[in-house]
N, C-alpha and C. Protein backbone atom coordinates (compact mmCIF):
# COMPACT_ATOMS: atom_id res chain seq x y z
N UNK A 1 53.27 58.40 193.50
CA UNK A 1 52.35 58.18 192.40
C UNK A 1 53.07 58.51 191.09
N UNK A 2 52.78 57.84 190.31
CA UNK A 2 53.56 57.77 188.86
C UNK A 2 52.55 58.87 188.53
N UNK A 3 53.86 59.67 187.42
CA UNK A 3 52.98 60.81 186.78
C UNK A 3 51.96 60.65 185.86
N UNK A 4 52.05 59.39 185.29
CA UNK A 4 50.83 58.98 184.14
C UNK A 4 49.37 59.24 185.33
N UNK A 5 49.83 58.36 186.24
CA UNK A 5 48.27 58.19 187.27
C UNK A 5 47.65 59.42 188.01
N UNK A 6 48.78 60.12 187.46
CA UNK A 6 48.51 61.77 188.52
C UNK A 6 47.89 62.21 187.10
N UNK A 7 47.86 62.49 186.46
CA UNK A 7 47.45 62.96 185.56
C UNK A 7 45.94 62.41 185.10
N UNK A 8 45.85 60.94 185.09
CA UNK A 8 45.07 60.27 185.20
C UNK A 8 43.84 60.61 185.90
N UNK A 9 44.01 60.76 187.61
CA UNK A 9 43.59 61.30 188.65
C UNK A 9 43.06 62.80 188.40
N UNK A 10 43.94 63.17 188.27
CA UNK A 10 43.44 65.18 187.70
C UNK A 10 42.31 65.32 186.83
N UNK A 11 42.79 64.49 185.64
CA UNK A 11 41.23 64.49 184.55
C UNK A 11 39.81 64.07 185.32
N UNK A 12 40.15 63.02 185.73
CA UNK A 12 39.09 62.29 186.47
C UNK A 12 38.45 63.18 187.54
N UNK A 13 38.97 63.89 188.36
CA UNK A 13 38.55 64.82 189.55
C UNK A 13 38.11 66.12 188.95
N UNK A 14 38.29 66.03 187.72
CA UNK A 14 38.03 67.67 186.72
C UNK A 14 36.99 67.16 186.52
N UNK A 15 36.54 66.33 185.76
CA UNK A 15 35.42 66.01 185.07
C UNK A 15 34.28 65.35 186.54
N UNK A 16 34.60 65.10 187.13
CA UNK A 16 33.70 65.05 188.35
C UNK A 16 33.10 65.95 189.07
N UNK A 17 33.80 67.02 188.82
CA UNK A 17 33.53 68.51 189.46
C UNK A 17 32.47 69.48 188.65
N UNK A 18 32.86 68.84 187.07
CA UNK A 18 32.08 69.64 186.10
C UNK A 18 30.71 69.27 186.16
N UNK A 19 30.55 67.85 185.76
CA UNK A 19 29.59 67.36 186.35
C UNK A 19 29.06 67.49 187.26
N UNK A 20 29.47 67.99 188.06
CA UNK A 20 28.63 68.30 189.42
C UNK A 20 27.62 69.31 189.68
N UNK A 21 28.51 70.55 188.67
CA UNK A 21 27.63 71.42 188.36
C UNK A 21 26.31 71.65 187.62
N UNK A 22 25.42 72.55 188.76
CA UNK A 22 24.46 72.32 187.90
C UNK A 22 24.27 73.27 186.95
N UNK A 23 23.60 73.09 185.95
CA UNK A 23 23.40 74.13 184.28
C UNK A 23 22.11 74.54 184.27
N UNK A 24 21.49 75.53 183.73
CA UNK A 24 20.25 76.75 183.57
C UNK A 24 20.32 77.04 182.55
N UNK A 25 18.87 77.25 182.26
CA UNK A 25 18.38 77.65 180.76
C UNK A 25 18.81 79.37 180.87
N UNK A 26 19.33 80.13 179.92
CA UNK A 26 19.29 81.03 179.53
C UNK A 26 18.60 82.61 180.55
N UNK A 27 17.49 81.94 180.20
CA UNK A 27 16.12 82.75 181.04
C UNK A 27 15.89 82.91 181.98
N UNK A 28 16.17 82.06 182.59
CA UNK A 28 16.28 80.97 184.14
C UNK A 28 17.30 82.02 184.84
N UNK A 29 18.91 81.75 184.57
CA UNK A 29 19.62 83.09 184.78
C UNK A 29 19.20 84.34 184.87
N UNK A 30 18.95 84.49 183.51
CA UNK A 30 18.42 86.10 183.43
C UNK A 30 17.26 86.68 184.48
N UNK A 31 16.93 85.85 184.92
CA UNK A 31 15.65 86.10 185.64
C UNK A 31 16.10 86.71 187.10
N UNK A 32 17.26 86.11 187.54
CA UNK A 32 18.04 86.10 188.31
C UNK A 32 19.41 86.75 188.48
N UNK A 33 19.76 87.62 187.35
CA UNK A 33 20.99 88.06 186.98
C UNK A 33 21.31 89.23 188.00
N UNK A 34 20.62 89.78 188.85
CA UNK A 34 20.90 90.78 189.52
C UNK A 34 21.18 90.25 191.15
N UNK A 35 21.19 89.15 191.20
CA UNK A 35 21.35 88.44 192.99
C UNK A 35 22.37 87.76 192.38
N UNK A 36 22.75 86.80 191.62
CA UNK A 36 23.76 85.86 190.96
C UNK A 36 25.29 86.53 190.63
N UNK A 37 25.04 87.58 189.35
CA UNK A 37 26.17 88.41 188.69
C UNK A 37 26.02 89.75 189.37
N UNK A 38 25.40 90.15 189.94
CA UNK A 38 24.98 91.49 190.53
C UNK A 38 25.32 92.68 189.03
N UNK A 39 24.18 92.66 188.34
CA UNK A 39 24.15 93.30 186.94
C UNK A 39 22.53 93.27 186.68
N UNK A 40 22.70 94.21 186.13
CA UNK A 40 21.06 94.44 185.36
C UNK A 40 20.27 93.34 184.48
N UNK A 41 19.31 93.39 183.97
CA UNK A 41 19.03 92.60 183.05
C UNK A 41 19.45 92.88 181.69
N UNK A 42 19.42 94.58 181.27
CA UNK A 42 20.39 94.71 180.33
C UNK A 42 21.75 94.58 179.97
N UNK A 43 22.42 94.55 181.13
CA UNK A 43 23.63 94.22 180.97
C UNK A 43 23.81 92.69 180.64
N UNK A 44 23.41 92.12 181.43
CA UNK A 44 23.17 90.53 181.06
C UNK A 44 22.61 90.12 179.69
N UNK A 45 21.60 91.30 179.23
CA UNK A 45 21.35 90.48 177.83
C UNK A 45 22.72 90.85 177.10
N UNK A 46 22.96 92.07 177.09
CA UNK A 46 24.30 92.37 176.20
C UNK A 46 25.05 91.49 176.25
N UNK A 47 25.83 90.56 177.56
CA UNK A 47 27.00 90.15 177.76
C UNK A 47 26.72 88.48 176.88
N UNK A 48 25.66 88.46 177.14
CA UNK A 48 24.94 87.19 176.82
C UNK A 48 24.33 86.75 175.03
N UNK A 49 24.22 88.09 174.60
CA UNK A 49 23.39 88.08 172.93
C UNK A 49 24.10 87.31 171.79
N UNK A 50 25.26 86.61 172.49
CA UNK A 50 25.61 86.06 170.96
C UNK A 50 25.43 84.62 171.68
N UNK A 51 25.04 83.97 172.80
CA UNK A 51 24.66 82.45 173.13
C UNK A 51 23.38 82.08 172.76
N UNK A 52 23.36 80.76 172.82
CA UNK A 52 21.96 79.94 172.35
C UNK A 52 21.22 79.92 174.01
N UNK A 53 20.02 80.32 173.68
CA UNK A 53 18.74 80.19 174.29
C UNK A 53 18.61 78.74 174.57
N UNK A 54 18.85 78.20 173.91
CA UNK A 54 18.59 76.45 173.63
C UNK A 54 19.20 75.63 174.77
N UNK A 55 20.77 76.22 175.03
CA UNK A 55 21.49 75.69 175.44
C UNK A 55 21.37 75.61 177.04
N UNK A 56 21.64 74.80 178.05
CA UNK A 56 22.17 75.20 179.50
C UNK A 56 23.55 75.63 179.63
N UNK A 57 23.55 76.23 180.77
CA UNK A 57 24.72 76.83 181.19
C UNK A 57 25.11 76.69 182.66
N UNK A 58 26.34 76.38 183.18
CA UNK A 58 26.44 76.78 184.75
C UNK A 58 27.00 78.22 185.03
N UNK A 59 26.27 78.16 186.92
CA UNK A 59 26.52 79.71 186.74
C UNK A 59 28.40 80.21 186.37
N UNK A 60 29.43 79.16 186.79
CA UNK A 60 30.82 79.91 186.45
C UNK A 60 30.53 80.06 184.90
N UNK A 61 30.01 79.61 183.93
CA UNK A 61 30.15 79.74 182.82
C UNK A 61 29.89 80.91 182.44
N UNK A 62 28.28 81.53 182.96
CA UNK A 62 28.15 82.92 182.55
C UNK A 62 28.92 83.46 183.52
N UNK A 63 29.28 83.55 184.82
CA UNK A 63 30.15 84.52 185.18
C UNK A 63 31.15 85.44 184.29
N UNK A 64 31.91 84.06 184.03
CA UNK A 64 33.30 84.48 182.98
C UNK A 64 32.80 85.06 181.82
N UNK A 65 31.64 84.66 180.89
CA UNK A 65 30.90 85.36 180.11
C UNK A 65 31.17 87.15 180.28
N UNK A 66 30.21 86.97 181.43
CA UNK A 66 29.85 88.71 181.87
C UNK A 66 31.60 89.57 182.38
N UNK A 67 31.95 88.32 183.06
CA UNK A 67 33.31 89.34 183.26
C UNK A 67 34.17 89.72 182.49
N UNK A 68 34.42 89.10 181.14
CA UNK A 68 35.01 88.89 179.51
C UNK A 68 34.07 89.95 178.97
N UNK A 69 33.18 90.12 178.85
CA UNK A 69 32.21 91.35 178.35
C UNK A 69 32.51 92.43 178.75
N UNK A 70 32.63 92.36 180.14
CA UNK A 70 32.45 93.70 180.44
C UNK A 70 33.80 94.16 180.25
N UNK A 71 34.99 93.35 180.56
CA UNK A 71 36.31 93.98 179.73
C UNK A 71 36.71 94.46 178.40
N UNK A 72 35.23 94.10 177.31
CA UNK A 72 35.48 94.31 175.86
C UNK A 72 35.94 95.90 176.06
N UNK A 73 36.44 96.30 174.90
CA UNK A 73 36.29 98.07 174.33
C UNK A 73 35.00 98.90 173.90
N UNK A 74 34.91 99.46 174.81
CA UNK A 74 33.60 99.61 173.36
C UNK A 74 33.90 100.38 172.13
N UNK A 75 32.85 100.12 170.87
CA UNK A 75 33.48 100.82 169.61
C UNK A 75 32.50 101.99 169.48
């Protein structure tokens, strides 16, 4: 396979995968944050307080969220 088409192929199988996933309101998560992320609901709002309510999300998205949080410093 020519490297253009491999590359080609890669995007294409990325974006098929993303799509695949499904996305949740905010709340929806949170409701759920202690079977999903195994974390509190406070912890989850913390990790979570600077995203839009508005928005969907899949669950790897907040994962990495909460796991990026919880590595901050605190001040």
């Amino acid at each position: 396979m020519a490297k253009g088409t491999e590359a080609k192929v890669t995007e294409t199988n990325a974006a098929v995968t993303t799509a695949a996933e499904p996305k949740f309101k905010l709340e929806k998560l949170r409701s759920n944050c202690t079977k999903l992320f195994k974390v509190t609901s406070a912890y989850f709002d913390g990790a979570t307080s600077c995203l839009s309510a508005d928005r969907q999300y899949t669950i790897k998205e907040i994962a990495q969220i909460i796991e990026d949080w919880g590595k901050k410093e605190a001040k």
